[in-house]
C-alpha atoms as a PDB file:
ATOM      1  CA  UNK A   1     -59.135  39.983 -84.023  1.00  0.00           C
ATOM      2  CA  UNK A   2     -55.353  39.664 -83.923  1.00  0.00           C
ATOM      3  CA  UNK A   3     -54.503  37.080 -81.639  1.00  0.00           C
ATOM      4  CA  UNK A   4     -50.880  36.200 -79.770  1.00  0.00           C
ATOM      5  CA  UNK A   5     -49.119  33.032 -78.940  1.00  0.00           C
ATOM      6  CA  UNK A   6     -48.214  31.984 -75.649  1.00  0.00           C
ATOM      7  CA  UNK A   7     -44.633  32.709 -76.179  1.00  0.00           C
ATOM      8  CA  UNK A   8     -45.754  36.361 -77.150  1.00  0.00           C
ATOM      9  CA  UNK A   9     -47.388  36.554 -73.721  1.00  0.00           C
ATOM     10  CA  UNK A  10     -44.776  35.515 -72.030  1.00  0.00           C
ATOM     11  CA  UNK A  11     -42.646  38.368 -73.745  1.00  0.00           C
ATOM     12  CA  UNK A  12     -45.217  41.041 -73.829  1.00  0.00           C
ATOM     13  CA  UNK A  13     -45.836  40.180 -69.913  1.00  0.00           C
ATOM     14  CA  UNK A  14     -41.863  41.034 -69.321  1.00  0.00           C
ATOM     15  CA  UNK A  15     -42.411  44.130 -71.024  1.00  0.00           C
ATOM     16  CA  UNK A  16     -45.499  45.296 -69.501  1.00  0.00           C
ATOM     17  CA  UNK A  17     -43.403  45.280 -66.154  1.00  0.00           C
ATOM     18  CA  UNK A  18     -41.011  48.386 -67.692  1.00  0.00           C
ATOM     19  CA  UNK A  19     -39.433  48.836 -71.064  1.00  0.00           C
ATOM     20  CA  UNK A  20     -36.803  46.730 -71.743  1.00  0.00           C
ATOM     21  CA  UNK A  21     -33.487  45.871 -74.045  1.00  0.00           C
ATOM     22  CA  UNK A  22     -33.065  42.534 -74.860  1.00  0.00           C
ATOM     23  CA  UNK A  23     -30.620  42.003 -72.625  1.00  0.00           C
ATOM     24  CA  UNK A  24     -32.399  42.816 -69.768  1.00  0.00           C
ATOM     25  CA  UNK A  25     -35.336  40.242 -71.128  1.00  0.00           C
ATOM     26  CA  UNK A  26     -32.852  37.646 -71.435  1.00  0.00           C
ATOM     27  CA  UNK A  27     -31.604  37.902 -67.798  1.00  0.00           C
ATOM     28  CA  UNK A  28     -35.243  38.070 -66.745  1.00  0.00           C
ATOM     29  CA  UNK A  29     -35.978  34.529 -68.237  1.00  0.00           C
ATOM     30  CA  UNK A  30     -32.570  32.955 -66.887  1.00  0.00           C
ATOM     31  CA  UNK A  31     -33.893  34.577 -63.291  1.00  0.00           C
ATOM     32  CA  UNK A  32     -37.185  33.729 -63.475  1.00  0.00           C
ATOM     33  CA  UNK A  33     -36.282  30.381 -65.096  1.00  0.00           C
ATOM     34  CA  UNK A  34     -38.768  30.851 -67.439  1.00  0.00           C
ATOM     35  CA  UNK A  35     -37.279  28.733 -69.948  1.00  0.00           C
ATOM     36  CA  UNK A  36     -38.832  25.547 -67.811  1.00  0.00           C
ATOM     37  CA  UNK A  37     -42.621  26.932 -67.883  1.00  0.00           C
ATOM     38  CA  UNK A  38     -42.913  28.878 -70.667  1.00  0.00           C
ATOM     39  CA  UNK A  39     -42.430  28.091 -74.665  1.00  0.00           C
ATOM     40  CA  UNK A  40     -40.253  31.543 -74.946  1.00  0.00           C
ATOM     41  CA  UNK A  41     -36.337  30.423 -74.861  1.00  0.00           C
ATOM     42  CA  UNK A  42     -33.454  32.858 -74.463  1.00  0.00           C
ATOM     43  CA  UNK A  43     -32.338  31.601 -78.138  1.00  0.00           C
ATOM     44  CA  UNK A  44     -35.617  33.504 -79.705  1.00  0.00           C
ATOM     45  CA  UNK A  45     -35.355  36.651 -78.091  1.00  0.00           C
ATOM     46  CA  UNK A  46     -34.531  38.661 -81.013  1.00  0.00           C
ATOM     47  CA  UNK A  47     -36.440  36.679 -83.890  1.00  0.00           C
ATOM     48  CA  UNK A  48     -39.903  37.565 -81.013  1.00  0.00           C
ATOM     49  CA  UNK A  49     -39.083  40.801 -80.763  1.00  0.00           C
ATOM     50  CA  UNK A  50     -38.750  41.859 -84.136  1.00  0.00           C
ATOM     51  CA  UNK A  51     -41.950  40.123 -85.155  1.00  0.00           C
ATOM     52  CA  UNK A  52     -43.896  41.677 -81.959  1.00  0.00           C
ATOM     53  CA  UNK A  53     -42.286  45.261 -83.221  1.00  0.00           C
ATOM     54  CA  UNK A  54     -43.408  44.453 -87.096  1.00  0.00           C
ATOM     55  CA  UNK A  55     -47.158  43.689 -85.802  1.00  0.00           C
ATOM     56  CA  UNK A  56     -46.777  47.223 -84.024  1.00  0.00           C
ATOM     57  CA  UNK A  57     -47.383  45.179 -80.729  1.00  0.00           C
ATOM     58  CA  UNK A  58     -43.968  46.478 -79.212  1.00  0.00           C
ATOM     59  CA  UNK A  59     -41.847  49.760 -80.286  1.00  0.00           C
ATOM     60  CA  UNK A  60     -38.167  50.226 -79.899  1.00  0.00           C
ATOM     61  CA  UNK A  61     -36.155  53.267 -79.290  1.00  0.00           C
ATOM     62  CA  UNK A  62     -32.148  53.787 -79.169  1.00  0.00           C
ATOM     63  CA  UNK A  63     -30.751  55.101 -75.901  1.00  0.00           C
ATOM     64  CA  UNK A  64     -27.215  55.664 -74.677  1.00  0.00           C
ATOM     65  CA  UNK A  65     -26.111  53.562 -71.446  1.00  0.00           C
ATOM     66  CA  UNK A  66     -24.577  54.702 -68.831  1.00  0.00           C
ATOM     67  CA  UNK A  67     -21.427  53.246 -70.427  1.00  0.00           C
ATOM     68  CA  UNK A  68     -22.141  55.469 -73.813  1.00  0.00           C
ATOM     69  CA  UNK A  69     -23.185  52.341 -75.770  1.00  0.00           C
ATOM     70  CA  UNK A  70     -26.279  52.622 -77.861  1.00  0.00           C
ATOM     71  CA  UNK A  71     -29.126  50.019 -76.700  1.00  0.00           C
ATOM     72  CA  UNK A  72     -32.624  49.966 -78.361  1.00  0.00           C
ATOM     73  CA  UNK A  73     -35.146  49.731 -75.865  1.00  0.00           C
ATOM     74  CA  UNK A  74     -38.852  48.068 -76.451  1.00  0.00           C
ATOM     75  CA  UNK A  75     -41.933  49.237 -74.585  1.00  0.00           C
ATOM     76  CA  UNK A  76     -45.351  47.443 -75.149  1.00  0.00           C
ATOM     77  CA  UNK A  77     -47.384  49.485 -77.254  1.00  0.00           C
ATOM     78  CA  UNK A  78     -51.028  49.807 -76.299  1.00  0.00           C
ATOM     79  CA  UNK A  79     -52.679  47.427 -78.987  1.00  0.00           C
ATOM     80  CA  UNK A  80     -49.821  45.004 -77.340  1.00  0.00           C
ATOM     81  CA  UNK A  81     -50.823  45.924 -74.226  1.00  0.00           C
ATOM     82  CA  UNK A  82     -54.912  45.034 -75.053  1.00  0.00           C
ATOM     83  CA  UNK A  83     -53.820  41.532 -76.559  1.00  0.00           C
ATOM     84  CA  UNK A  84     -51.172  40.972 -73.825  1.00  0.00           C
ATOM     85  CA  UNK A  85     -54.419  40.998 -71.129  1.00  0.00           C
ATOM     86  CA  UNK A  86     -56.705  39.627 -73.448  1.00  0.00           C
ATOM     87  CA  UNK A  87     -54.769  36.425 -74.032  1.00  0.00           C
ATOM     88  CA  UNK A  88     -54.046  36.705 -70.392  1.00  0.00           C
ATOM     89  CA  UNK A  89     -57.711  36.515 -69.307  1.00  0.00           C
ATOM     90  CA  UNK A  90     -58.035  33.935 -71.673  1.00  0.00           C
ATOM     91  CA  UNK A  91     -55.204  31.594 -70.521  1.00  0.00           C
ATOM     92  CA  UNK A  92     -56.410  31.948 -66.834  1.00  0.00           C
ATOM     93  CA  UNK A  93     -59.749  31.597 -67.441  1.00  0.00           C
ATOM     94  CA  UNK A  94     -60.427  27.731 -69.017  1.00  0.00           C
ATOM     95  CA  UNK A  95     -58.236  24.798 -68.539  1.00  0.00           C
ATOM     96  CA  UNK A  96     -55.810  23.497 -71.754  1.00  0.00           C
ATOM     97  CA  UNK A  97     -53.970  20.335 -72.107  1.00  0.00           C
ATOM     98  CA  UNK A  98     -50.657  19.938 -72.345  1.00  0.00           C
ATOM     99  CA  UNK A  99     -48.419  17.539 -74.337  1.00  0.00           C
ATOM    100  CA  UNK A 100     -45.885  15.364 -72.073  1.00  0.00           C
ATOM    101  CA  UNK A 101     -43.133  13.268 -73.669  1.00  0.00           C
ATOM    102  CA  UNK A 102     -44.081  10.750 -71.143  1.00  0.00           C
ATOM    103  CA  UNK A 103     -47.355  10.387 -73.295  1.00  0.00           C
ATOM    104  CA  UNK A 104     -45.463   9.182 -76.454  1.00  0.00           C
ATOM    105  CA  UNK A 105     -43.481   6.379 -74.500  1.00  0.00           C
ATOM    106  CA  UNK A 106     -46.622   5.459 -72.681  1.00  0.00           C
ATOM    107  CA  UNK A 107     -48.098   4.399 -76.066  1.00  0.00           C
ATOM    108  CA  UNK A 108     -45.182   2.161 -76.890  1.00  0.00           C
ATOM    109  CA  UNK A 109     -43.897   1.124 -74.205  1.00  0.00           C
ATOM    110  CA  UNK A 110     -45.013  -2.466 -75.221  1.00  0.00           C
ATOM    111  CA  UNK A 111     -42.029  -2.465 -77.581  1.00  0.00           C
ATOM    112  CA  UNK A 112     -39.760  -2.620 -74.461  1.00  0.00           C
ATOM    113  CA  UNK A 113     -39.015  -5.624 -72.617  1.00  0.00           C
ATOM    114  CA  UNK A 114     -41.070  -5.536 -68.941  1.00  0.00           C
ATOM    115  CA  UNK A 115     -37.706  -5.390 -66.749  1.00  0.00           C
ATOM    116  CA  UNK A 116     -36.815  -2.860 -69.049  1.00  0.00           C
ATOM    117  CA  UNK A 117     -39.863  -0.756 -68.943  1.00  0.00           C
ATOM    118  CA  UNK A 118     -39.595  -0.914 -65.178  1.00  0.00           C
ATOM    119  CA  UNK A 119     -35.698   0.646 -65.497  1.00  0.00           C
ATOM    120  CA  UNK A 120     -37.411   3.173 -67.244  1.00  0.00           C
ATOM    121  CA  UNK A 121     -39.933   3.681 -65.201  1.00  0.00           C
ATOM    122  CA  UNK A 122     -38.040   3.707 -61.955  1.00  0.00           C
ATOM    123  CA  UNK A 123     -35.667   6.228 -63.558  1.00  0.00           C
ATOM    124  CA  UNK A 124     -38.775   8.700 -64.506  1.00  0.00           C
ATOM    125  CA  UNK A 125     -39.556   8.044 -60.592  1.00  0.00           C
ATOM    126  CA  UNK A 126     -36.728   9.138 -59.353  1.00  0.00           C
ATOM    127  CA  UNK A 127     -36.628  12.358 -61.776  1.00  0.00           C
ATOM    128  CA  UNK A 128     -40.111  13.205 -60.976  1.00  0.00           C
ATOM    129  CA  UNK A 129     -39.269  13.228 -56.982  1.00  0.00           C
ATOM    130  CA  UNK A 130     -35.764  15.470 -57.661  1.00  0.00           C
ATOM    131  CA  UNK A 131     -38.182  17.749 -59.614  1.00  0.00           C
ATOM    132  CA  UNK A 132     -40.545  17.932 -56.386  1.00  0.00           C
ATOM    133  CA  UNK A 133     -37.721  18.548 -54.459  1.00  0.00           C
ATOM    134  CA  UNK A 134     -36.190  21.475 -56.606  1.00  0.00           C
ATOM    135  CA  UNK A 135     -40.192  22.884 -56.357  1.00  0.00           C
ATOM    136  CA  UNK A 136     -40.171  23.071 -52.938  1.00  0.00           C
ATOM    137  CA  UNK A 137     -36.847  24.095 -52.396  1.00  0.00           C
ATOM    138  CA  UNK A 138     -37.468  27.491 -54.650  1.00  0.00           C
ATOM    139  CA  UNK A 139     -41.627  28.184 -52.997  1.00  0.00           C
ATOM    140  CA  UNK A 140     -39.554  28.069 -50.074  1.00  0.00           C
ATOM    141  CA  UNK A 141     -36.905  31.000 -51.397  1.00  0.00           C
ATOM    142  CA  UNK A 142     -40.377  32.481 -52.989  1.00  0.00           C
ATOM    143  CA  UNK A 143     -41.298  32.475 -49.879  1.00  0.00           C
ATOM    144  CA  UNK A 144     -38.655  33.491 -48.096  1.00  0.00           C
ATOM    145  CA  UNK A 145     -38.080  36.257 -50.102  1.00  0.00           C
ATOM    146  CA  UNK A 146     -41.896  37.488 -49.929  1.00  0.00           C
ATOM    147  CA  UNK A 147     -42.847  36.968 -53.628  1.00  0.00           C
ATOM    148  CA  UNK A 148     -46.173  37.968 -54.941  1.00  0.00           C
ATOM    149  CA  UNK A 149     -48.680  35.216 -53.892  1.00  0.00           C
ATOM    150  CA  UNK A 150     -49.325  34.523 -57.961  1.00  0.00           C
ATOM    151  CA  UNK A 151     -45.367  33.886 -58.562  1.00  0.00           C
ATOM    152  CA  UNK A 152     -45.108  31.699 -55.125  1.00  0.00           C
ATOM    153  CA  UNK A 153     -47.669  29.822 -57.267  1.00  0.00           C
ATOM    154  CA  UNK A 154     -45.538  28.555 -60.188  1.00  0.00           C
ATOM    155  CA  UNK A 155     -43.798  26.657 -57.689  1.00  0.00           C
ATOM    156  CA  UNK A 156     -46.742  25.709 -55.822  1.00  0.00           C
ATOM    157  CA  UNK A 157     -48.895  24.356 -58.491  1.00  0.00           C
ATOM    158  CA  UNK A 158     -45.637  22.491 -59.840  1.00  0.00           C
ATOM    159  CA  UNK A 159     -45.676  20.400 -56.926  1.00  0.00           C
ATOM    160  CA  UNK A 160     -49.399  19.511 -57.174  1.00  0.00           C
ATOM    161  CA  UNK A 161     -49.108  18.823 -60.354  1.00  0.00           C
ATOM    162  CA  UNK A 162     -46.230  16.555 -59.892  1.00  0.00           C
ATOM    163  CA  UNK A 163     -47.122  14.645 -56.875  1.00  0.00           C
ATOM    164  CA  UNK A 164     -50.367  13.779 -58.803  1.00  0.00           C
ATOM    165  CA  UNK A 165     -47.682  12.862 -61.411  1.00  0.00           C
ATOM    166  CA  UNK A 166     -45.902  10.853 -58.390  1.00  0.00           C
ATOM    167  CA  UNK A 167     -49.216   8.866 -57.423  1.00  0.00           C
ATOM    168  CA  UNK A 168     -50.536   7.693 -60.705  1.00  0.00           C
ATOM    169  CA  UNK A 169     -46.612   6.513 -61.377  1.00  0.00           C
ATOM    170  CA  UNK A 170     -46.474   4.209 -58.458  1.00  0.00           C
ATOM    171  CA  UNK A 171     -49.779   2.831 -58.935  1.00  0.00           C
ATOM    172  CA  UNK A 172     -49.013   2.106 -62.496  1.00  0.00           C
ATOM    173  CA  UNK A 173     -45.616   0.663 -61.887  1.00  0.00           C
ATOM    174  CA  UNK A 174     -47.378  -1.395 -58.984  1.00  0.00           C
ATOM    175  CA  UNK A 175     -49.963  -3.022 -62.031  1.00  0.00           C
ATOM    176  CA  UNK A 176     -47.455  -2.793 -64.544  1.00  0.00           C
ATOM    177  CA  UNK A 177     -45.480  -5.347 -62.249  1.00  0.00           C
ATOM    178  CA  UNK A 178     -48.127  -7.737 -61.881  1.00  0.00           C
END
């Protein structure tokens, strides 16, 4: 069976909303900020959607703005549209790791003097709690703004996931100190 990427999901789940030019798509990521929690980047727009149209997974038209300037338009097709929620039941249904840079440094970090290391790590601490902050400060405009409950939850599970992120720091920095 022909299977898609998560980037393609990502796209495929903009266009399932309406048809869309790319334009529109590339204001929906900078909105959304989709850049930050999904592999899809405003810099592959195109190169996606002409290998989602080639795969017959999306279709484009050319229509006239308002403005009289000629825009091609791309709708989800309906084999897009049965990968699109296949994938999606898929990616909500089992748990998948995920590769963290902090990971790399972890496994070296016996290359760096301690009181180094500890700059380091403080630094990462203070990042990680400005990150927290920023989560809470948009579930709060998500919520403000009554979001659907699933999108309120990209923030939400953000700050789970980093004040687990938060916990196992300090108590590392605490044995890494001793």
């Amino acid at each position: 069976m022909n299977t898609i990427s998560n980037k393609e999901t990502a796209m495929l789940g903009l266009l399932s909303e309406k048809p869309k030019h790319a334009y529109e798509i590339k204001l929906d990521i900078e909105n959304r900020s989709m850049d930050y929690w999904t592999e899809i980047s405003q810099s592959s727009i195109y190169k996606l959607l002409n290998s989602l149209e080639k795969r017959n997974l999306v279709k484009s038209n050319i229509k006239l703005s308002k403005k009289n300037i000629s825009q091609k338009i791309y709708t989800i097709t309906e084999l897009g549209d049965k990968l699109f929620k296949a994938k999606l039941k898929a990616l909500i249904s089992e748990w998948q790791p995920s590769i963290h840079s902090i990971d790399v440094a972890l496994k070296n970090l016996n290359l760096l003097d301690k009181s180094e290391a500890m700059e380091c790590l403080n630094k990462y601490n203070s990042s990680l709690k400005e990150t927290i902050n920023g989560y809470y400060e948009l579930e709060k405009y998500l919520l403000d703004n009554h979001a659907h409950k699933a999108n309120i939850q990209l923030a939400t599970r953000r700050i789970f996931m980093l004040k687990g992120e938060e916990k196992w720091l300090n108590i590392f920095m605490e044995e890494y100190n001793s």
